[in-house]
C-alpha atoms as a PDB file:
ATOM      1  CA  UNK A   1     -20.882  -9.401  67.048  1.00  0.00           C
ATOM      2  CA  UNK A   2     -19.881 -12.691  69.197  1.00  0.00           C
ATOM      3  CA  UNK A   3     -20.254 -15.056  66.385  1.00  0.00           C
ATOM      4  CA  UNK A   4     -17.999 -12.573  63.610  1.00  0.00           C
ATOM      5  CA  UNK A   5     -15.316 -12.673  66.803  1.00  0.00           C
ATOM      6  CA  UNK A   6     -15.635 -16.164  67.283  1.00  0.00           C
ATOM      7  CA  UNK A   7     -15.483 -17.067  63.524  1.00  0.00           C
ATOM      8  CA  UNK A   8     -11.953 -14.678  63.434  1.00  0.00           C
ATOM      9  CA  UNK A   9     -10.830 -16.430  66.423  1.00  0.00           C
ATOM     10  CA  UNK A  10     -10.773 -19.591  64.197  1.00  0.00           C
ATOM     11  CA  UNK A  11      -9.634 -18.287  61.226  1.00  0.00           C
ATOM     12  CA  UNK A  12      -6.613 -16.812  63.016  1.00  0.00           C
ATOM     13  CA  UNK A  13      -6.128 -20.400  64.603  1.00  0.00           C
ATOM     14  CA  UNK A  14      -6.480 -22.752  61.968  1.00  0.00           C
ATOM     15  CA  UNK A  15      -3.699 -20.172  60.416  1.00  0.00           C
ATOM     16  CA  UNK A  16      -1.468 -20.726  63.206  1.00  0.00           C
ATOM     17  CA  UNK A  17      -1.496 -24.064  63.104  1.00  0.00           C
ATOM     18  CA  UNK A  18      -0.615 -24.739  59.478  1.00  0.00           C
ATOM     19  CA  UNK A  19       2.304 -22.369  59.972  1.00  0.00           C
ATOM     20  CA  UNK A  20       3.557 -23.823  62.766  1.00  0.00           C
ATOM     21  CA  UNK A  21       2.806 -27.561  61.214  1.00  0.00           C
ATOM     22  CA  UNK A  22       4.831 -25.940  58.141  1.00  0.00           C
ATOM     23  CA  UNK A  23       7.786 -24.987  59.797  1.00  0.00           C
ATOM     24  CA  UNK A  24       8.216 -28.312  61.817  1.00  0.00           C
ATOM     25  CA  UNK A  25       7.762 -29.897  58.833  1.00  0.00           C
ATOM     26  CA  UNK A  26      10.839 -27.580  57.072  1.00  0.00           C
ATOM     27  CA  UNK A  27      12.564 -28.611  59.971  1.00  0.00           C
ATOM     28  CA  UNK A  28      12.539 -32.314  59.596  1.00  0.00           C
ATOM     29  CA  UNK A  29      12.806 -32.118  56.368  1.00  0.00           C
ATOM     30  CA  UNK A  30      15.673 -29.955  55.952  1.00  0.00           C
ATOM     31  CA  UNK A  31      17.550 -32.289  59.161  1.00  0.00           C
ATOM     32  CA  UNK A  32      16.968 -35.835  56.879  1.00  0.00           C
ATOM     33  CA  UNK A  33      18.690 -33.745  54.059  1.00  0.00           C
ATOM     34  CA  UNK A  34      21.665 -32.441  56.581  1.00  0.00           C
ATOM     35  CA  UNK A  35      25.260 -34.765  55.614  1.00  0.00           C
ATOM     36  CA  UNK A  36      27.026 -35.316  58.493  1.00  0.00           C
ATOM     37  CA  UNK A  37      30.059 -33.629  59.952  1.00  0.00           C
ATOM     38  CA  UNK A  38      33.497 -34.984  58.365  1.00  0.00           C
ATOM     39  CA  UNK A  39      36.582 -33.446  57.783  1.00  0.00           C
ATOM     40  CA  UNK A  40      37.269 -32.041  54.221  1.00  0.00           C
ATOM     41  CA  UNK A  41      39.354 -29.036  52.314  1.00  0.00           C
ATOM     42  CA  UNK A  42      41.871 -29.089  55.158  1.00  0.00           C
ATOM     43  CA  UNK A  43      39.776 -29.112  57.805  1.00  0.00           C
ATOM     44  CA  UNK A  44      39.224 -31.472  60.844  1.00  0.00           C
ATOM     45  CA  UNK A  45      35.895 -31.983  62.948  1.00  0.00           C
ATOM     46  CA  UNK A  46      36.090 -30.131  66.472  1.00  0.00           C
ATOM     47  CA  UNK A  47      33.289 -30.603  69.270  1.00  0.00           C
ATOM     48  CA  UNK A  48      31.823 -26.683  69.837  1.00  0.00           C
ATOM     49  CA  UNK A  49      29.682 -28.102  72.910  1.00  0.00           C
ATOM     50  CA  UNK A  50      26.523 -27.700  70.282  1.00  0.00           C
ATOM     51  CA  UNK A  51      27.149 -29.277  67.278  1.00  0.00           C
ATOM     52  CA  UNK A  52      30.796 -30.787  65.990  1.00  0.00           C
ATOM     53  CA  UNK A  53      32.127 -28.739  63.026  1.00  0.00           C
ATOM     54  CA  UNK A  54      34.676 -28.569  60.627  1.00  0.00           C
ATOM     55  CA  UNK A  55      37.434 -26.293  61.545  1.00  0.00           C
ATOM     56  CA  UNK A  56      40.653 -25.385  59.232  1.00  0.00           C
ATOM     57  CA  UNK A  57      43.405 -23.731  61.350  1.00  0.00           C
ATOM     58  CA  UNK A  58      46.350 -22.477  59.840  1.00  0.00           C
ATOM     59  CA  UNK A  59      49.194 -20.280  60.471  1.00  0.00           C
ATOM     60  CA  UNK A  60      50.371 -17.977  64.071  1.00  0.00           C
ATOM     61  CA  UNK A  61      49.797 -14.501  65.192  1.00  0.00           C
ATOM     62  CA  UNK A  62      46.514 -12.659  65.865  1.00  0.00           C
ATOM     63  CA  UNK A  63      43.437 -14.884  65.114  1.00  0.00           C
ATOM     64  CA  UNK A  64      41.433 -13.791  61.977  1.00  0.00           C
ATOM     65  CA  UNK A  65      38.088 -15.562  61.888  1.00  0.00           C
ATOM     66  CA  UNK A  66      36.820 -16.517  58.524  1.00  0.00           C
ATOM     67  CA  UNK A  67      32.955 -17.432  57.884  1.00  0.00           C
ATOM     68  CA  UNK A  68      31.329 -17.777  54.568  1.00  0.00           C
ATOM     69  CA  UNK A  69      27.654 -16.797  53.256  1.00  0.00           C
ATOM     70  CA  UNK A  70      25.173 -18.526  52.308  1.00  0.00           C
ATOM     71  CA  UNK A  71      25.393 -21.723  50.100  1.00  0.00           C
ATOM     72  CA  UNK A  72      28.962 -21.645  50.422  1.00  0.00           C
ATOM     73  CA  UNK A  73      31.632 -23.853  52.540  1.00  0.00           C
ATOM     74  CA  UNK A  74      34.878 -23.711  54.098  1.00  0.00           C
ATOM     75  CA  UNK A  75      36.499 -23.795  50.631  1.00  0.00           C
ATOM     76  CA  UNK A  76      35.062 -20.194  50.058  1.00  0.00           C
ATOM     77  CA  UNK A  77      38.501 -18.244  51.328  1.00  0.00           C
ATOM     78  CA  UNK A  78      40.921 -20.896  49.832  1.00  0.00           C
ATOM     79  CA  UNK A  79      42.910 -18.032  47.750  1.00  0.00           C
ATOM     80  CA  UNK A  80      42.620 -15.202  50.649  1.00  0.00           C
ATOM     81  CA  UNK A  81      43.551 -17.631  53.485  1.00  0.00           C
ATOM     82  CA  UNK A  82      47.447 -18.913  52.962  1.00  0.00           C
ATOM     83  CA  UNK A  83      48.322 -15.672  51.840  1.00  0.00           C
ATOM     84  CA  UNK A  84      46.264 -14.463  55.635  1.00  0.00           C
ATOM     85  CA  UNK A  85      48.183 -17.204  57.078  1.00  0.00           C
ATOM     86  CA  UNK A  86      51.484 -16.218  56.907  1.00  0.00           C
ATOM     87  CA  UNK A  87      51.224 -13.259  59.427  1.00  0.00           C
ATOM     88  CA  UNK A  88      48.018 -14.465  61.107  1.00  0.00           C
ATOM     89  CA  UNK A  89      46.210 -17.522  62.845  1.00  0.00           C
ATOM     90  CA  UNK A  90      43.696 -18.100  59.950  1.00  0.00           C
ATOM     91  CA  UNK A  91      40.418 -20.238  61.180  1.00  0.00           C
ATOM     92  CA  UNK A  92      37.899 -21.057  58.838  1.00  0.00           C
ATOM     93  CA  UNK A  93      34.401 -23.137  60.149  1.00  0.00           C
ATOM     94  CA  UNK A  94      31.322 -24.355  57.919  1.00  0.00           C
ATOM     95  CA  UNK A  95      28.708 -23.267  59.342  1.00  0.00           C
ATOM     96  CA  UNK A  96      26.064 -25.811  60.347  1.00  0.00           C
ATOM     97  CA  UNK A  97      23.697 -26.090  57.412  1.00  0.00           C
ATOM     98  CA  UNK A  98      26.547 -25.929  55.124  1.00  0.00           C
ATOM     99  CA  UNK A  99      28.906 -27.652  53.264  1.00  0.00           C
ATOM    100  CA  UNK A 100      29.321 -31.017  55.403  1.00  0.00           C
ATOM    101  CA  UNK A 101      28.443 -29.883  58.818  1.00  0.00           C
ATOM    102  CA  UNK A 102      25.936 -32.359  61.021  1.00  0.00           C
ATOM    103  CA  UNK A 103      22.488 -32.089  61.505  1.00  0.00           C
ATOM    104  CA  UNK A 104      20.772 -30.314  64.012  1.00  0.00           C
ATOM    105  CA  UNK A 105      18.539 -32.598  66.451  1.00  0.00           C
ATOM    106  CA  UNK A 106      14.990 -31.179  67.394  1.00  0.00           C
ATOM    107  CA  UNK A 107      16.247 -31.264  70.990  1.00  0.00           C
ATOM    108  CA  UNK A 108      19.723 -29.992  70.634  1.00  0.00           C
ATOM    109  CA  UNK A 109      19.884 -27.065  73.667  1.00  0.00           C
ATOM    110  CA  UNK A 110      22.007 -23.945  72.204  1.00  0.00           C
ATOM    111  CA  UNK A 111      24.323 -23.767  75.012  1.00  0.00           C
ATOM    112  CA  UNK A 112      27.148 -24.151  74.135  1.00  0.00           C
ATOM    113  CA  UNK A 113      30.266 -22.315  72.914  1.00  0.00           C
ATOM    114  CA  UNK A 114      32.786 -22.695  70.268  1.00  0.00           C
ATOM    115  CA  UNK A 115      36.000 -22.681  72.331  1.00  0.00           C
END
């Protein structure tokens, strides 16, 4: 009975470790492939305290926030957002991953706030 417990005990261990060694290395990996930040579509690059982003702010009035999905960028609400605009304060952010925002570090502390 010890040795079957003890032979699980590795098997569950050696598991661990390659997924754990897999998703570091999905981490670096996807950070060496992450452009950084610059301003494009009409945008400009802000500093959110976490990461800098690219920001497009346009029009007055109540704020409507605009974020795409996945695999798209800030360019994503380019017909919805003038027309938005006129009535509202339209702000539209790539998300990091996305489009042209920067990489994220391995040490980068999520404290911060997009003000």
């Amino acid at each position: 009975m010890t040795a079957n417990l003890q032979q699980h005990w590795q098997v569950w261990s050696i598991g661990l470790i390659v997924i754990v060694a897999a998703l570091l290395g999905n981490m670096i990996w996807v950070d060496s492939l992450t452009r950084p930040a610059s301003p494009r579509d009409g945008g400009r690059v802000i500093d959110t305290h976490v990461q800098p982003a690219n920001v497009s702010v346009h029009g007055e009035g109540p704020a409507i926030l605009l974020l795409h999905g996945f695999g798209a960028a800030i360019d994503w609400w380019d017909d919805v957002a003038s027309s938005l605009a006129l009535h509202h304060r339209v702000i539209r952010v790539d998300l990091i991953g996305h489009a042209a925002p920067p990489r994220l570090r391995l040490a980068t502390p999520f404290r911060g706030r997009l003000s």
